[in-house]
Structure formats: structure tokens, C-alpha cells
N, C-alpha and C. Protein backbone atom coordinates (compact mmCIF):
# COMPACT_ATOMS: atom_id res chain seq x y z
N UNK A 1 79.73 89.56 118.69
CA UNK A 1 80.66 90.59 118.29
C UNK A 1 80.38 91.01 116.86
N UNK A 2 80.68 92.10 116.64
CA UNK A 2 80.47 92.65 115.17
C UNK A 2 81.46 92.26 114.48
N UNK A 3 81.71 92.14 113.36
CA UNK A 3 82.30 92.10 112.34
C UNK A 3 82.75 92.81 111.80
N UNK A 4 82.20 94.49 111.89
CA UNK A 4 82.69 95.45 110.83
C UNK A 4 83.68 96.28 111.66
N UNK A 5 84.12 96.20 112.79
CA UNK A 5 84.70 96.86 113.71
C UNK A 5 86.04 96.95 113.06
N UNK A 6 87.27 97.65 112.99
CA UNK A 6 88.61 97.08 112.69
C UNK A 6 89.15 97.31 114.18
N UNK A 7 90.77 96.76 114.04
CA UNK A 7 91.41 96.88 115.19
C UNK A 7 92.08 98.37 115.57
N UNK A 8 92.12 98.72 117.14
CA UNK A 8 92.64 99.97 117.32
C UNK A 8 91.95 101.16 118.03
N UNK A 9 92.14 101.93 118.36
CA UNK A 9 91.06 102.69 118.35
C UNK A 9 90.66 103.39 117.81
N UNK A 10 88.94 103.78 117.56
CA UNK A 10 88.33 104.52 116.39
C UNK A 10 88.57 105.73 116.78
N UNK A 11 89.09 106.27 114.95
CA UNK A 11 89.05 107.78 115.02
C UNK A 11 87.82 108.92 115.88
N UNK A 12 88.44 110.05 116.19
CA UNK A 12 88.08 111.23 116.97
C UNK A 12 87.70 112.15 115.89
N UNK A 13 88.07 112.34 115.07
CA UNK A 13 87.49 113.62 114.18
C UNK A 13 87.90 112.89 112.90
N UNK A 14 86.15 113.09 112.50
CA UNK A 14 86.23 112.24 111.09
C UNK A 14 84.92 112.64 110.29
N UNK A 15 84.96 112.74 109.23
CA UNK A 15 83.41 113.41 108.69
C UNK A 15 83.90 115.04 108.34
N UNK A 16 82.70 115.92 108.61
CA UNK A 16 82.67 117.07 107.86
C UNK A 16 83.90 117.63 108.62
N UNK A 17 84.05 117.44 110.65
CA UNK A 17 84.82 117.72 111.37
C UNK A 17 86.56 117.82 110.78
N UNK A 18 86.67 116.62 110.18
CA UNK A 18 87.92 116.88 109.58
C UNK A 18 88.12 117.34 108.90
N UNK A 19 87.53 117.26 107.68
CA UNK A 19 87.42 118.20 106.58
C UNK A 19 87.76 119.27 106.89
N UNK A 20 86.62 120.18 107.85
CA UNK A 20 87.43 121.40 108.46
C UNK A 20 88.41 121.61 109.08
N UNK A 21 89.17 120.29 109.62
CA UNK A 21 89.93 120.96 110.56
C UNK A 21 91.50 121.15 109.25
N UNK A 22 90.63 120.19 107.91
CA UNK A 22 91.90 119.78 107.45
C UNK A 22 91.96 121.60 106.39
N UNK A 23 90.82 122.01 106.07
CA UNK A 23 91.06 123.51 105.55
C UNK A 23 91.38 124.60 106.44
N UNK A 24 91.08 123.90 107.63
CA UNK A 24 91.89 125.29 108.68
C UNK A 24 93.29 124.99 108.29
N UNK A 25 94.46 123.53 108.14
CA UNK A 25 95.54 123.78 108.15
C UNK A 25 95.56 124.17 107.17
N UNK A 26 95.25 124.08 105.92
CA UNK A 26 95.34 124.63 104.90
C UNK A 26 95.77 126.36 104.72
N UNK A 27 95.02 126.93 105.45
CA UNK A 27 94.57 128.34 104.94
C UNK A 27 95.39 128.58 106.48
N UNK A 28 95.97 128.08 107.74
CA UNK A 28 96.68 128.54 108.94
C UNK A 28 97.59 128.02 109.34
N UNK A 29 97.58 126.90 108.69
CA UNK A 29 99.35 126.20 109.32
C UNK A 29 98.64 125.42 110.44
N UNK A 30 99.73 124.76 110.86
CA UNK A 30 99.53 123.72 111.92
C UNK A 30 99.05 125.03 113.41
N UNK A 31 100.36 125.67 113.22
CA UNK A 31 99.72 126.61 114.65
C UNK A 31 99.01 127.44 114.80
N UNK A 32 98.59 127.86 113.05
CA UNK A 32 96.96 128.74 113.50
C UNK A 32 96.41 128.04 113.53
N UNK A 33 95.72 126.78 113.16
CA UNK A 33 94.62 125.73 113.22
C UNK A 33 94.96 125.28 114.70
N UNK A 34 95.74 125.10 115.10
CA UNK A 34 95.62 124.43 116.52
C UNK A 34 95.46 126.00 117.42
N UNK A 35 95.60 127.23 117.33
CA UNK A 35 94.88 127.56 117.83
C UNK A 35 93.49 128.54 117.82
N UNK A 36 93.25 128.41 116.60
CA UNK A 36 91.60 128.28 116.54
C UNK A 36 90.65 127.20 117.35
N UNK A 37 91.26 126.13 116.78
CA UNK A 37 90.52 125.30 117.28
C UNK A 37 90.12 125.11 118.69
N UNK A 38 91.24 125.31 119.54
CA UNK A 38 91.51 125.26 120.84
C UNK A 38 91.02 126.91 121.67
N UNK A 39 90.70 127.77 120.76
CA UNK A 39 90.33 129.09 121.23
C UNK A 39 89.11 128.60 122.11
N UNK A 40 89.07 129.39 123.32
CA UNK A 40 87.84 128.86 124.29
C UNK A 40 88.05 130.36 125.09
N UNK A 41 87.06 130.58 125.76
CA UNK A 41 86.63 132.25 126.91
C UNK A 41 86.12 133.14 126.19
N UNK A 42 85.86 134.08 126.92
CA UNK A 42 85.72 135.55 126.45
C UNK A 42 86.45 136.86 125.79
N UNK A 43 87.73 136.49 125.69
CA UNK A 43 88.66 137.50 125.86
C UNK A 43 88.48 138.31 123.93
N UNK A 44 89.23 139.24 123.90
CA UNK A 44 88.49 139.59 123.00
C UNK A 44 89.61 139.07 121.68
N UNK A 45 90.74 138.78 121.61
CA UNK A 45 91.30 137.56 120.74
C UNK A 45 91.14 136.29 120.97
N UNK A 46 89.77 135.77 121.50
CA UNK A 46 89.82 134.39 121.87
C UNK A 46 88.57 134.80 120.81
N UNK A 47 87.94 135.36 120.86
CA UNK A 47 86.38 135.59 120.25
C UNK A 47 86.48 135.60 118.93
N UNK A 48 87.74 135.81 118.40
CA UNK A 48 88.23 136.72 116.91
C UNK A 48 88.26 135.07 116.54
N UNK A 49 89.72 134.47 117.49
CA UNK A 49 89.55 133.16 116.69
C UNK A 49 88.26 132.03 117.00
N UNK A 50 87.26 132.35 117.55
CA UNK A 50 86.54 131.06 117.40
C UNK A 50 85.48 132.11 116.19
N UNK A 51 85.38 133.17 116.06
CA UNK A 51 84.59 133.53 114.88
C UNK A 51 85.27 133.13 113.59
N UNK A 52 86.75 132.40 113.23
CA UNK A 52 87.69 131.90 112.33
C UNK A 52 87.03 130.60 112.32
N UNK A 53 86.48 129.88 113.03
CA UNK A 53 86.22 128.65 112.76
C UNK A 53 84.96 128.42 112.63
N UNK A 54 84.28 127.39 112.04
CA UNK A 54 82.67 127.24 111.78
C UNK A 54 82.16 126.44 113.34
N UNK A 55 81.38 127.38 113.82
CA UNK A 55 80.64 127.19 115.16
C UNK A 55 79.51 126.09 114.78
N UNK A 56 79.27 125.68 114.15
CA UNK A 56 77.82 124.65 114.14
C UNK A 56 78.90 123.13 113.82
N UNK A 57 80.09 123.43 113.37
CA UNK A 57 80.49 121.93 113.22
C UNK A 57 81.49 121.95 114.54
N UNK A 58 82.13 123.23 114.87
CA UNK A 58 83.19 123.05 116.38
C UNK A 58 82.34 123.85 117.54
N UNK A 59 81.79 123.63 117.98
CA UNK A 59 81.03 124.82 118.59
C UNK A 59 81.73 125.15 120.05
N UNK A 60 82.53 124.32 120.68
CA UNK A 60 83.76 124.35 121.65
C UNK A 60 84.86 123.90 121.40
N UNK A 61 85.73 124.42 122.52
CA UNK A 61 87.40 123.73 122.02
C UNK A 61 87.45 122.49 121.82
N UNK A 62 88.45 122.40 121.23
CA UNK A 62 88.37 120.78 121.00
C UNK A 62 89.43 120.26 121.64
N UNK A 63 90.74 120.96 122.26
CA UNK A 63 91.54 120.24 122.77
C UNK A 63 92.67 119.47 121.66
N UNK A 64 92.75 120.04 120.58
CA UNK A 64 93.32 118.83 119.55
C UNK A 64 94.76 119.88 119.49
N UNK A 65 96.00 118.29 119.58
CA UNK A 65 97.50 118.07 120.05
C UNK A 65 97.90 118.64 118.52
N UNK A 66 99.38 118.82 118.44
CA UNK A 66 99.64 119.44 117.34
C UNK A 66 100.29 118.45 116.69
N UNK A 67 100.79 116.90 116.97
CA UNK A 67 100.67 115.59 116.49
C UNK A 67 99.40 115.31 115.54
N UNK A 68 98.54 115.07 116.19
CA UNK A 68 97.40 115.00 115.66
C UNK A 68 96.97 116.02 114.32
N UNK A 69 97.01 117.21 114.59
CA UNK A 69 97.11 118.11 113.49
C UNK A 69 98.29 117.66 112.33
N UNK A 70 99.24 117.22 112.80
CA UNK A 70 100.25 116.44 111.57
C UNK A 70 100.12 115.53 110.98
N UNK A 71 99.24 114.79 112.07
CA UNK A 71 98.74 113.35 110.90
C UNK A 71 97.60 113.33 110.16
N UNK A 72 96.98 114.67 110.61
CA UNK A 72 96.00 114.82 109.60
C UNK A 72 96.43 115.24 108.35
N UNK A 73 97.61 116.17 108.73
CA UNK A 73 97.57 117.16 107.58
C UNK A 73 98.76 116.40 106.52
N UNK A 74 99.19 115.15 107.16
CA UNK A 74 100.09 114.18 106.06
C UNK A 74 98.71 113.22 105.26
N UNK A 75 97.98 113.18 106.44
CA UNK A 75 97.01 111.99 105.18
C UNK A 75 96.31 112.72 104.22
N UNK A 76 96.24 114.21 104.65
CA UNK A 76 95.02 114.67 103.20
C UNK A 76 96.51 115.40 102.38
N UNK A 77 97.47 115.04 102.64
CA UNK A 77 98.49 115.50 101.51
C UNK A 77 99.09 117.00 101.21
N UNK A 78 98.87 117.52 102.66
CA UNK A 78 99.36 118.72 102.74
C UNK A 78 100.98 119.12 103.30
N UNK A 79 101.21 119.98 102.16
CA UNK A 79 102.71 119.76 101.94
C UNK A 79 103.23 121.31 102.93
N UNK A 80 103.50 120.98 104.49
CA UNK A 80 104.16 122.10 105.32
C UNK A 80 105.96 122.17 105.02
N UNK A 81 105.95 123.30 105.80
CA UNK A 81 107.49 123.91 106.08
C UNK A 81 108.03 124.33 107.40
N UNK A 82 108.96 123.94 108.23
CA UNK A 82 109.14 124.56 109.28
C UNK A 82 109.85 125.82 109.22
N UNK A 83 109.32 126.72 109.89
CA UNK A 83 109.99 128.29 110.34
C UNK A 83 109.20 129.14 109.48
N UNK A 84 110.51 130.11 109.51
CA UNK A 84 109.26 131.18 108.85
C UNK A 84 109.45 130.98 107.22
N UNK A 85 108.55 131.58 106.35
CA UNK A 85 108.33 131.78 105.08
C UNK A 85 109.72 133.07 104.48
N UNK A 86 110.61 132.35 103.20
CA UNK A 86 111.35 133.35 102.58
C UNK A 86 110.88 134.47 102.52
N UNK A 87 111.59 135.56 102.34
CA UNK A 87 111.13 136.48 101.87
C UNK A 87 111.24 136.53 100.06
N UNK A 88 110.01 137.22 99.62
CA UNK A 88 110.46 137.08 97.95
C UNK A 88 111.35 138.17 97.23
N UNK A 89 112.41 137.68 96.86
CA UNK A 89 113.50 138.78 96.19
C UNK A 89 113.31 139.27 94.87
């Protein structure tokens, strides 16, 4: 048995992958990043959002839960809001 293993199961998106997925929430919120990411077909707003995301590191959907998008976006310290944005007075 190895030694360097820890307990649990090993992360799914980790490396440059997160990184991006963690500047998609950045710059889209939890529900534009989840659905970029998840953009898959032909249609011609499916095309718009996978041209939003970098094709050589996601190059298909990824299927990723919007849990998952939250625990990413608590460990790299990104500070969300639920609903919509004030308006500025």
C-alpha cells in the first residue's frame, strides 16, 4: 500500500481545471459557471456558452452539481450573495 494516499475520496477537478472553474465563478456566479460548464449540443446558445469557457482545459460538459460549485467557491474565498444584485441609488 502507498503511503501518500490520504483518506476519502480523491478530488475531481483539481489543477489548472479548477482554477478555471474557480474564475468562471468569479466573473458568473455560481449559475453562470454551472452553466457554461455544463453547456453541451449544437444549439446556437449552447455554442455561445462553451465559446465562454476555455476548450483545451474543458473541452466537454462536465456535469458539475451546483454544491460542488459552492465548495469550491468557499475554499478559494469567494464571497457570493443570494438573489438579485441592488440596484445603485
Amino acid at each position: 500500500m502507498s503511503k501518500n494516499r490520504g483518506r476519502g475520496r480523491p478530488a475531481v477537478y483539481t489543477g489548472n481545471v479548477k482554477s478555471h472553474i474557480v474564475s468562471l465563478i468569479r466573473h458568473h456566479g455560481l449559475t453562470g459557471a454551472r452553466a457554461i460548464l455544463n453547456a453541451s449540443g449544437r444549439s446556437k446558445d449552447a455554442l455561445e456558452l462553451v465559446a465562454q469557457r476555455n476548450v483545451e482545459l474543458v473541452p466537454k460538459a462536465l456535469g458539475i452539481s451546483m454544491p460542488t460549485l459552492g465548495k469550491l467557491a468557499s475554499a478559494a474565498g469567494i464571497e457570493l450573495f443570494r438573489g438579485r444584485p441592488k440596484l445603485a441609488a
